[in-house]
N, C-alpha and C. Protein backbone atom coordinates (compact mmCIF):
# COMPACT_ATOMS: atom_id res chain seq x y z
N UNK A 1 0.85 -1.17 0.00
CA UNK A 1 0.00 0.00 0.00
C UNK A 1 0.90 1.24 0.00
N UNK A 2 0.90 2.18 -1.00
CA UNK A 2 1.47 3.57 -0.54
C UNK A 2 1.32 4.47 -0.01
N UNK A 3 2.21 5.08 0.66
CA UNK A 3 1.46 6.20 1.55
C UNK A 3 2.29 7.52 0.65
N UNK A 4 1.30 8.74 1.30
CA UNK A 4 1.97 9.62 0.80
C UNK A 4 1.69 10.90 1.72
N UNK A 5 3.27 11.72 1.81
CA UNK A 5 3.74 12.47 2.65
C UNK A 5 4.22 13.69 2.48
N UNK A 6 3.94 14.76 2.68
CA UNK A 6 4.43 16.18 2.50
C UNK A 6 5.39 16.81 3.32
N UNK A 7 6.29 17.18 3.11
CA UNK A 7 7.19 17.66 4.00
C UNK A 7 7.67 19.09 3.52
N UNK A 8 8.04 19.85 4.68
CA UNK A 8 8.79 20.93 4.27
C UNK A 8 10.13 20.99 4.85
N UNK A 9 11.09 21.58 4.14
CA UNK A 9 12.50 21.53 3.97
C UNK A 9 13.39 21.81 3.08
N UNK A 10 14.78 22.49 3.55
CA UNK A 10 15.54 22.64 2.23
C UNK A 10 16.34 21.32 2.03
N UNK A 11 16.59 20.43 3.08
CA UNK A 11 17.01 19.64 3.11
C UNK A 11 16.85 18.26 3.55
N UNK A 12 16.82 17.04 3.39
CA UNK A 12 16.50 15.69 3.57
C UNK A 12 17.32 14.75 4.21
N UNK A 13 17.14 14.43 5.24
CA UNK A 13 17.82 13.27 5.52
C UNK A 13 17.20 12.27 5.00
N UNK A 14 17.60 11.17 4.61
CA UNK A 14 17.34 9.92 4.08
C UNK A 14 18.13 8.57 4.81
N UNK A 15 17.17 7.23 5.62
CA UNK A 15 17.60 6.77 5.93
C UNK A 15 19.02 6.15 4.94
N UNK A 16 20.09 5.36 5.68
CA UNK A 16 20.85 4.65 4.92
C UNK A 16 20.59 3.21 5.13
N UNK A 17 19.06 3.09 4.61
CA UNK A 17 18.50 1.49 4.43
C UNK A 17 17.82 1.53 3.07
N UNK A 18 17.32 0.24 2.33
CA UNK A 18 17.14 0.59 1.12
C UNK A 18 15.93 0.79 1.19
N UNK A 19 15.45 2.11 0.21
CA UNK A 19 13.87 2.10 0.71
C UNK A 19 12.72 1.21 0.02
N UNK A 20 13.33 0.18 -0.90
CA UNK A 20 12.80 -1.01 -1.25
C UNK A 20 12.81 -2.14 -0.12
N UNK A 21 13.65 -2.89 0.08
CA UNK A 21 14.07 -3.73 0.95
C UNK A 21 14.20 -3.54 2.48
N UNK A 22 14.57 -2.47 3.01
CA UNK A 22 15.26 -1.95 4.23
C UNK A 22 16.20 -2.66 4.50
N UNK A 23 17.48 -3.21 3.80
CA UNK A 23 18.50 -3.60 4.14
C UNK A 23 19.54 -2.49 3.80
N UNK A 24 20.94 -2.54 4.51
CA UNK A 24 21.77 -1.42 4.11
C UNK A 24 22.18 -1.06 2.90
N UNK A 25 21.99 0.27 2.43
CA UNK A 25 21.96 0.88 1.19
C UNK A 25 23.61 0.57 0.20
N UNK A 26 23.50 0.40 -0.75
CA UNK A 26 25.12 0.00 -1.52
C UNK A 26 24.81 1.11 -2.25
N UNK A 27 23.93 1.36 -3.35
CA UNK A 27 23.97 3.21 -4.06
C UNK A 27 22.33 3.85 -3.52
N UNK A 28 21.95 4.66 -5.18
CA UNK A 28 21.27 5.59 -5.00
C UNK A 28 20.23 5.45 -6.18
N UNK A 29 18.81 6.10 -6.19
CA UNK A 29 18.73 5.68 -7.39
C UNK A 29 17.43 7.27 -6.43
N UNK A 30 17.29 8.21 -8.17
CA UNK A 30 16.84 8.75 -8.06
C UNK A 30 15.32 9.19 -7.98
N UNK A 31 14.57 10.06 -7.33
CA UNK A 31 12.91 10.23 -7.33
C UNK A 31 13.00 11.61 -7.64
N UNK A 32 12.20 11.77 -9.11
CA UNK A 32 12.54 12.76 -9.81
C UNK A 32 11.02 13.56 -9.74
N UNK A 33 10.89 14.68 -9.67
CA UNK A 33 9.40 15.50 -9.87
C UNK A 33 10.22 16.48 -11.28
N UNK A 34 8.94 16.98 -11.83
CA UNK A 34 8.99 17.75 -13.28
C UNK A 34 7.73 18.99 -12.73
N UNK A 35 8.30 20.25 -13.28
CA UNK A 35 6.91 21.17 -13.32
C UNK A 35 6.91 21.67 -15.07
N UNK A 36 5.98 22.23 -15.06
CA UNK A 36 6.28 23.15 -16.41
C UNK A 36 5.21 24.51 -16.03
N UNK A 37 5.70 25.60 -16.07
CA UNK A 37 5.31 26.99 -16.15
C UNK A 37 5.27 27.43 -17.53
N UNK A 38 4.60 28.55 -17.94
CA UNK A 38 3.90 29.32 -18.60
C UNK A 38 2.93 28.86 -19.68
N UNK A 39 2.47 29.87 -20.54
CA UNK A 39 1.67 28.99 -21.48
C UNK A 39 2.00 29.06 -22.94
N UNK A 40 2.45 30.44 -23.25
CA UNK A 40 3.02 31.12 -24.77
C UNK A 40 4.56 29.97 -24.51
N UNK A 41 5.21 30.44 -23.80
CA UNK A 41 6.97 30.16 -23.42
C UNK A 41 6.69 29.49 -22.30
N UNK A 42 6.70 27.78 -22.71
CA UNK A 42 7.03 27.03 -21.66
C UNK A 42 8.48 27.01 -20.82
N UNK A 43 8.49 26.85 -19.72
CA UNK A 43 9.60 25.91 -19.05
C UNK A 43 9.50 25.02 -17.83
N UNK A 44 10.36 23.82 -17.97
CA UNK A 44 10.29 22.84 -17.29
C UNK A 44 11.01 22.96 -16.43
N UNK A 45 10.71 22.95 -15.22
CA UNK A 45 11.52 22.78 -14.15
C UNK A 45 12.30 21.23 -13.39
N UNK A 46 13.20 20.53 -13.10
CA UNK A 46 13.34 19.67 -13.03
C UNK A 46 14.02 19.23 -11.40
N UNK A 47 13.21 18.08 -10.01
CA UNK A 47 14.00 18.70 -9.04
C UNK A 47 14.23 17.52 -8.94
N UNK A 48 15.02 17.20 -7.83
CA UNK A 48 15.10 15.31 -7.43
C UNK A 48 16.09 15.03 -6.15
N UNK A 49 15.69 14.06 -5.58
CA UNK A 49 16.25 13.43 -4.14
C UNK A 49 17.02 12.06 -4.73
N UNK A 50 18.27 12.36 -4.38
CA UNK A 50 18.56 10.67 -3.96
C UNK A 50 18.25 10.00 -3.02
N UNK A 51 17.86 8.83 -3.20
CA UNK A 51 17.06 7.86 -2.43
C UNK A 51 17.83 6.35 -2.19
N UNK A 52 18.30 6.02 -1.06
CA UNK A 52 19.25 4.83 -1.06
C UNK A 52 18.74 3.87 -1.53
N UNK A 53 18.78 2.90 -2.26
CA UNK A 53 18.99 1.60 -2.65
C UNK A 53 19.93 0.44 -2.76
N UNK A 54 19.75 -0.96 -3.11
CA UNK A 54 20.19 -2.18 -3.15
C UNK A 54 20.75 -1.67 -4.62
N UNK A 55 21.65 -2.34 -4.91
CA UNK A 55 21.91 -2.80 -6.54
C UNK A 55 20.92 -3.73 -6.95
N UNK A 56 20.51 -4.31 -6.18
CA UNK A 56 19.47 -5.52 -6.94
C UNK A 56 18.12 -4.89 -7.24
N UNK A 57 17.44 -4.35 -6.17
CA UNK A 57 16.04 -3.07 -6.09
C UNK A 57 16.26 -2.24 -7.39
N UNK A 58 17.43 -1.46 -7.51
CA UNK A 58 17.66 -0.73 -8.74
C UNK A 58 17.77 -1.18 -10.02
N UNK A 59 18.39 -2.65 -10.22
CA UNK A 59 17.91 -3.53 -11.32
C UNK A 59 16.70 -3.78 -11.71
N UNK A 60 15.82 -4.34 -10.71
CA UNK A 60 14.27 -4.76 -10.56
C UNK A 60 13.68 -3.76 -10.84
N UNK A 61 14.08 -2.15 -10.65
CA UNK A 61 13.35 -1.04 -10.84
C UNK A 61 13.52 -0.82 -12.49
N UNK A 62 14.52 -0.39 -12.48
CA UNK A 62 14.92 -0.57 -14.49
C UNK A 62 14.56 -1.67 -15.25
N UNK A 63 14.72 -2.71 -14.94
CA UNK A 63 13.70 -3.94 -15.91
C UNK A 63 12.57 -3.49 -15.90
N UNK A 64 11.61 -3.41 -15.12
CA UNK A 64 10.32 -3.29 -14.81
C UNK A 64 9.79 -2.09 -15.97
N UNK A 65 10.61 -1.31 -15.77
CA UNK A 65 10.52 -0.10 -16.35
C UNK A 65 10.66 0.06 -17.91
N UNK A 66 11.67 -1.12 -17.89
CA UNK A 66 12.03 -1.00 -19.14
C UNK A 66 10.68 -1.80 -20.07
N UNK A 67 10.42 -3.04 -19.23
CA UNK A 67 9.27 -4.02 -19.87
C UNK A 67 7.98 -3.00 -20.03
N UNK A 68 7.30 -2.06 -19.62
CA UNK A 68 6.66 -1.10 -19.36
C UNK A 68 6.32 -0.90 -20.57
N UNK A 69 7.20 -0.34 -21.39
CA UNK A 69 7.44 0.20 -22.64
C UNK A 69 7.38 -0.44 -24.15
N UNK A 70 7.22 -1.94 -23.48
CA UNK A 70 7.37 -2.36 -25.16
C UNK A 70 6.20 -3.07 -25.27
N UNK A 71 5.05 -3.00 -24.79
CA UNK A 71 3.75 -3.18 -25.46
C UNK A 71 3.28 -1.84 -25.88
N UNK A 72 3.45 -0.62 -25.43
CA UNK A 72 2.72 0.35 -26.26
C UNK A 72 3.87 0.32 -27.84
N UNK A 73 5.12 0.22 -27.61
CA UNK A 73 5.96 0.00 -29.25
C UNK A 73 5.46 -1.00 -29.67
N UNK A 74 5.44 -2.22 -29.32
CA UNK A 74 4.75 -3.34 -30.06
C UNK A 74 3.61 -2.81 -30.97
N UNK A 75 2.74 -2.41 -30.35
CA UNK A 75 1.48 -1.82 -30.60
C UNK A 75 1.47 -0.71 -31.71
N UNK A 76 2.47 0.69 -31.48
CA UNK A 76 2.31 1.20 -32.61
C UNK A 76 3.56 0.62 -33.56
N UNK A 77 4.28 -0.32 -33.92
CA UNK A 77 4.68 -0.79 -34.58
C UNK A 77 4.49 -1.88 -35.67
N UNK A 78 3.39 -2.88 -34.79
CA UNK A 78 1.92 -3.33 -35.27
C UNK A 78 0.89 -2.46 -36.52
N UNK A 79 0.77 -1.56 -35.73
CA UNK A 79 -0.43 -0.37 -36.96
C UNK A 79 0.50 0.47 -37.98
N UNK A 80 1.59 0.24 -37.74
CA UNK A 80 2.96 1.32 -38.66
C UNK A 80 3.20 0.20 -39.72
N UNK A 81 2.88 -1.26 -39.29
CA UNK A 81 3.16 -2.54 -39.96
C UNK A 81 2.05 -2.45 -40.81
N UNK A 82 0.98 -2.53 -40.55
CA UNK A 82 -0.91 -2.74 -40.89
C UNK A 82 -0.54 -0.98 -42.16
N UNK A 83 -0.67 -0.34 -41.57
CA UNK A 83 -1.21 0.56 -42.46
C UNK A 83 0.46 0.32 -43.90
N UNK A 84 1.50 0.61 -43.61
CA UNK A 84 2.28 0.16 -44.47
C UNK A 84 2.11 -0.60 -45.88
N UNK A 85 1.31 -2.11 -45.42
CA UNK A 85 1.60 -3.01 -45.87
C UNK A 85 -0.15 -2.95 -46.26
N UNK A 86 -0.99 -1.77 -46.07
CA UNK A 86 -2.11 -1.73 -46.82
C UNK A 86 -2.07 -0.30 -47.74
N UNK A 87 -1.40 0.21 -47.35
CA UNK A 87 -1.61 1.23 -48.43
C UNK A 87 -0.34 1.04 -49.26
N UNK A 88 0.73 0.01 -49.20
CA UNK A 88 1.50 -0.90 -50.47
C UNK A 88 0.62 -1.62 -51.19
N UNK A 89 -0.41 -1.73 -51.00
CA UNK A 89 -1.42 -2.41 -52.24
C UNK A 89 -1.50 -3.92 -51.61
N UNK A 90 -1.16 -4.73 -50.33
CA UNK A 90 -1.53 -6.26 -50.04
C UNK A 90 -2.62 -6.16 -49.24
N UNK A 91 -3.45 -7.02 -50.16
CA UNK A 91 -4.45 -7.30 -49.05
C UNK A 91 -4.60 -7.61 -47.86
N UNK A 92 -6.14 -7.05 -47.57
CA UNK A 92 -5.69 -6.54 -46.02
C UNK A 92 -5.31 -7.86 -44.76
N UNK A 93 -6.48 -9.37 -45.17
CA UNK A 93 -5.79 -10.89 -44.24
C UNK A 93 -3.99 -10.34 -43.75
N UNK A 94 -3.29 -10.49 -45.46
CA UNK A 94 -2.06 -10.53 -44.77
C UNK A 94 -1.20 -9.20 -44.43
N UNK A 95 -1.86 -8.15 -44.74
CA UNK A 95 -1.46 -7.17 -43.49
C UNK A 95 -1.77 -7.34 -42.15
N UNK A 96 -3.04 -7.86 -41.92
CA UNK A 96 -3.49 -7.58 -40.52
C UNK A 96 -2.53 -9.08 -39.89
N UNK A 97 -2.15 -10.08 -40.28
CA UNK A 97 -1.62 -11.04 -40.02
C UNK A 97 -0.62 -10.85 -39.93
N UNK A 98 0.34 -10.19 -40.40
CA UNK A 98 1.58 -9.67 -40.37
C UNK A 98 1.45 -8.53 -38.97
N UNK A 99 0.93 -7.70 -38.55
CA UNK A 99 0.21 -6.81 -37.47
C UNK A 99 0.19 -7.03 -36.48
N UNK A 100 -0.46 -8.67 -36.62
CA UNK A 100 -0.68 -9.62 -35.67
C UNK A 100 0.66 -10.30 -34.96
N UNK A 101 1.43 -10.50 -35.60
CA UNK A 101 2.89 -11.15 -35.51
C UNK A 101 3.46 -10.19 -35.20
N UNK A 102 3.31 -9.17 -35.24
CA UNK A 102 4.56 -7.90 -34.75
C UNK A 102 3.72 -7.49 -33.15
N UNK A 103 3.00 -7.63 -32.93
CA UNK A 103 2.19 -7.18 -31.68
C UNK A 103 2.26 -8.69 -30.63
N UNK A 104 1.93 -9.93 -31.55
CA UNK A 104 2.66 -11.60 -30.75
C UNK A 104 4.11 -11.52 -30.10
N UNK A 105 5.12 -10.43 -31.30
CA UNK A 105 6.07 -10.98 -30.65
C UNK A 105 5.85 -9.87 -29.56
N UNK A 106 5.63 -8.35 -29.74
CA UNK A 106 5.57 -7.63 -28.61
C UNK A 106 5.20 -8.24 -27.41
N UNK A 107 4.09 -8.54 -27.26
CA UNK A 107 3.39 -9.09 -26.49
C UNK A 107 4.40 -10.76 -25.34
N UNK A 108 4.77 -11.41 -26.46
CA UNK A 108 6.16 -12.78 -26.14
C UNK A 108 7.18 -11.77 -24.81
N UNK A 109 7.63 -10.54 -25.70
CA UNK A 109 9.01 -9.97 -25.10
C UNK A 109 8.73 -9.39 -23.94
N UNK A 110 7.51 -8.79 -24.18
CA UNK A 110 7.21 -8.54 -22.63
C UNK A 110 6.87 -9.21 -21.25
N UNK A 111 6.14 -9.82 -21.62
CA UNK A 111 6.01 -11.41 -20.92
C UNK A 111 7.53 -11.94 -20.21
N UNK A 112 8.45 -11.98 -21.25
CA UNK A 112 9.85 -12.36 -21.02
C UNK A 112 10.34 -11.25 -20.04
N UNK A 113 10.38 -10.34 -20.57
CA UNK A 113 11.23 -9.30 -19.28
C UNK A 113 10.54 -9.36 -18.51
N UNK A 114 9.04 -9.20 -17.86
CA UNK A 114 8.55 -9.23 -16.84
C UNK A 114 8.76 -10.10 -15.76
N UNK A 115 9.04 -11.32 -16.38
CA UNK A 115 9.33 -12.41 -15.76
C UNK A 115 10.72 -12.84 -15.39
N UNK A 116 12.05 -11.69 -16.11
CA UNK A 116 13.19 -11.46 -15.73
C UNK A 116 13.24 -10.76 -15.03
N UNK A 117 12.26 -9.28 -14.85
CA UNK A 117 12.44 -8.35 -13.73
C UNK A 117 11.90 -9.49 -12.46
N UNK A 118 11.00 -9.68 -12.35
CA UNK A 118 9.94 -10.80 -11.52
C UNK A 118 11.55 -11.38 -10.56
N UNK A 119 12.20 -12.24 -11.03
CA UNK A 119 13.42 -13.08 -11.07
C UNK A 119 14.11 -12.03 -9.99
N UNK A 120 14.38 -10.89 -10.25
CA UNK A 120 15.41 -10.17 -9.17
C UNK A 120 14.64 -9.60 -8.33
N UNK A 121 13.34 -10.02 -8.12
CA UNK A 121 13.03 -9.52 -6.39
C UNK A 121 13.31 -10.50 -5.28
N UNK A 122 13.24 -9.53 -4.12
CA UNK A 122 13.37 -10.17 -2.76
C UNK A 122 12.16 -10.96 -2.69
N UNK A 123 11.73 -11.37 -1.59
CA UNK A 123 10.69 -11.71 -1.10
C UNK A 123 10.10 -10.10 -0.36
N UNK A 124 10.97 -9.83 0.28
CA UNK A 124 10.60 -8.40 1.32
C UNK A 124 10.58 -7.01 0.19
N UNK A 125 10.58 -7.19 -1.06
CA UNK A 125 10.66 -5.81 -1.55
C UNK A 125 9.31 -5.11 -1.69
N UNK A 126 9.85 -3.83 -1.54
CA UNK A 126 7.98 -3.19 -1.27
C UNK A 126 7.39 -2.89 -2.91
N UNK A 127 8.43 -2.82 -3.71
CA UNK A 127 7.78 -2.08 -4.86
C UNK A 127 8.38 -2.62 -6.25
N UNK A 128 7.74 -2.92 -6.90
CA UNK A 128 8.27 -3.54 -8.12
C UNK A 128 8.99 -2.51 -8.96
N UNK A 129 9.08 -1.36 -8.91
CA UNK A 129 9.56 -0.29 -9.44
C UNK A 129 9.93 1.17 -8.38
N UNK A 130 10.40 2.06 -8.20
CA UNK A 130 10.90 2.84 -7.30
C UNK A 130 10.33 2.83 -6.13
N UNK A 131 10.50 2.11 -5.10
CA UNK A 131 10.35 2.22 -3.49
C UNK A 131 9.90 4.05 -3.31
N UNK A 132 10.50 5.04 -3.57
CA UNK A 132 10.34 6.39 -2.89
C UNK A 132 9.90 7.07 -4.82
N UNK A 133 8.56 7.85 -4.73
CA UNK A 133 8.29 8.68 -5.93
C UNK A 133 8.19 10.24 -5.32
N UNK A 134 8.66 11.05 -6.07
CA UNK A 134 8.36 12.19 -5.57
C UNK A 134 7.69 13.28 -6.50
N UNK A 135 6.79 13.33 -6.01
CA UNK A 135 5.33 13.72 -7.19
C UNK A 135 5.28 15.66 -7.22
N UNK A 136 5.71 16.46 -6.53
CA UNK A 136 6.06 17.59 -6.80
C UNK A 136 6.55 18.31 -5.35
N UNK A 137 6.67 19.29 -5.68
CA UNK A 137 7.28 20.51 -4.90
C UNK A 137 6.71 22.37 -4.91
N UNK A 138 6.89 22.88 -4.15
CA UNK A 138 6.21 24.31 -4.39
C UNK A 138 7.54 25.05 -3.21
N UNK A 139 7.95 25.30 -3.27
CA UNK A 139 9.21 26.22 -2.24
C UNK A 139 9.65 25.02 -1.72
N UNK A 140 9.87 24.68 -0.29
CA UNK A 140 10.04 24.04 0.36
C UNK A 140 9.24 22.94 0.75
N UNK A 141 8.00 23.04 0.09
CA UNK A 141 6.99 22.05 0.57
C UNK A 141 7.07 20.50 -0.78
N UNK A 142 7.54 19.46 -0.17
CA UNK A 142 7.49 18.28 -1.01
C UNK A 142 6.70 16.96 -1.06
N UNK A 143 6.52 16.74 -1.86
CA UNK A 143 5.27 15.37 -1.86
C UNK A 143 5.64 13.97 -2.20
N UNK A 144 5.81 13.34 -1.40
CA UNK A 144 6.56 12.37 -1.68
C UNK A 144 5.73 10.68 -1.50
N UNK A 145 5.94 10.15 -2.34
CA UNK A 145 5.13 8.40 -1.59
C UNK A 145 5.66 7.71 -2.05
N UNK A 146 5.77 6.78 -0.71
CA UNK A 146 6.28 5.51 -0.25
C UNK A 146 5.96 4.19 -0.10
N UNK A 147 6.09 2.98 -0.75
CA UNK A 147 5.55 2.06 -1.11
C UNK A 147 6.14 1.12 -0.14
N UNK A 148 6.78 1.60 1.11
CA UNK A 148 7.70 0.74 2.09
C UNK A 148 7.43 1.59 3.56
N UNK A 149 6.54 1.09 4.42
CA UNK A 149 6.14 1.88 5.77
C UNK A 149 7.21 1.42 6.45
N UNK A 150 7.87 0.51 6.57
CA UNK A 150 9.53 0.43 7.10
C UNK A 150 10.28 1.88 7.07
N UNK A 151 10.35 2.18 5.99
CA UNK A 151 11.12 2.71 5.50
C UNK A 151 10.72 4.09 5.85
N UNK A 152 9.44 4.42 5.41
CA UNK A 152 8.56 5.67 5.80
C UNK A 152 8.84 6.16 7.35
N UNK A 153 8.62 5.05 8.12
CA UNK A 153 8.32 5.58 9.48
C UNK A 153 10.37 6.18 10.10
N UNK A 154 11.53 5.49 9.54
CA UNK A 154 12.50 5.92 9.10
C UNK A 154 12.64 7.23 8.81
N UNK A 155 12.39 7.20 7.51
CA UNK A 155 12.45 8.85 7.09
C UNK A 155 11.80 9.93 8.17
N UNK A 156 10.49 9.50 8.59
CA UNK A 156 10.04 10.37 9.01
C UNK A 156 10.57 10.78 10.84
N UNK A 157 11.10 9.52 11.57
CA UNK A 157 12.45 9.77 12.37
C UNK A 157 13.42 10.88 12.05
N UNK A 158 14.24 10.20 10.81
CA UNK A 158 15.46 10.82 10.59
C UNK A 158 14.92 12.87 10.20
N UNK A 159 13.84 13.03 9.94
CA UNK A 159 13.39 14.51 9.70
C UNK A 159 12.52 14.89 10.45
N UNK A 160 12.41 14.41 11.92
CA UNK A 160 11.43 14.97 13.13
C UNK A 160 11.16 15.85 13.48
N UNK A 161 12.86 16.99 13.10
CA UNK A 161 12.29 18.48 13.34
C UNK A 161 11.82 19.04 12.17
N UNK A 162 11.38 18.29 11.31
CA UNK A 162 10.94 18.85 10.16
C UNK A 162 9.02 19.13 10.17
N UNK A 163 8.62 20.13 9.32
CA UNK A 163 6.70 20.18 9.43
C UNK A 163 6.25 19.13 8.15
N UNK A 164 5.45 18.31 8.76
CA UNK A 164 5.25 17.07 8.26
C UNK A 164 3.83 17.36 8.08
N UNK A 165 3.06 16.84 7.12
CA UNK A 165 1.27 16.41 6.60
C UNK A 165 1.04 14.92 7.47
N UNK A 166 -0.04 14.69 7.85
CA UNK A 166 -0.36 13.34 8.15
C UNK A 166 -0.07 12.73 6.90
N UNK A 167 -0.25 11.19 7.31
CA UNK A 167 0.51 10.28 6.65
C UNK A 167 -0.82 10.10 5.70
N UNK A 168 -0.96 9.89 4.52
CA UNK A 168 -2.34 9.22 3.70
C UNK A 168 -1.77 7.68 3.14
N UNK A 169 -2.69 7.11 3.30
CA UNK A 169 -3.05 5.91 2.18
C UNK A 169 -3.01 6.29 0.97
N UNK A 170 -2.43 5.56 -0.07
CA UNK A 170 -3.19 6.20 -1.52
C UNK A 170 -3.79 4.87 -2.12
């Protein structure tokens, strides 16, 4: 279950446990927020916390992530296949059959990585993809959720003198 937490601060302590696992941290792996201001002349603002992690959690996080991605390519690579191979003049059976086979194998590869990311979890990991997200910011005030109440009740130790939101469910 995730919770999610607001804090204000210029600065963060972060336990040194992983906030996937809660075992002791080996690197870092980042929780990134994005804004964008204006409406004529955009700009993006870009902020982010390092967040301790396992090498293994951070693997499991990037597979996951990566498998994520290749059914929507499958998919428009599928209809990039289909329309191609119908407006080349073949009828449409073996376009759409051909369509079909490019979206099978999509569909095969993902299956496969999922089940390779699957492969590098713990038993104890909280999140199949980033343990700590951090969903925005406004000055000092940050929004953060946590898919590891281990870990949460941690953080929220290590920043006690900090002004904290009750904790939510999401």
């Amino acid at each position: 279950m995730p919770y999610r937490l607001q804090i204000s601060a210029n600065l963060l302590s972060w336990p040194r446990a992983y906030a996937c696992c809660t075992g002791t941290a080996e690197t870092e792996m980042r929780a990134v927020a994005q804004r964008t201001t204006g409406k004529r002349v955009q700009h993006t603002t870009t902020m982010w916390w390092e967040v301790p992690h396992c090498r293994r959690c951070v693997d499991h996080s990037i597979r996951f992530a990566r498998a994520s991605r290749v059914l929507p390519g499958a998919l428009l690579c599928s209809g990039v296949a289909w329309a191609l191979l119908a407006i080349g003049g073949v009828n449409v059976w073996p376009a759409l059959l051909a369509a079909a086979a490019v979206l099978g194998s999509g569909i095969f590869l993902y299956r496969h990585m999922i089940t390779s990311a699957a492969e590098r979890l713990l038993p104890d990991c909280a999140s199949r993809t980033s343990a700590v997200r951090y969903l925005a910011w406004h000055g000092t005030f940050h929004t953060l959720v946590f898919t590891n109440r281990d870990y949460l009740d941690e953080f929220i130790a290590s920043n006690e003198r900090k002004k904290m939101s009750d904790i939510r469910e999401i």
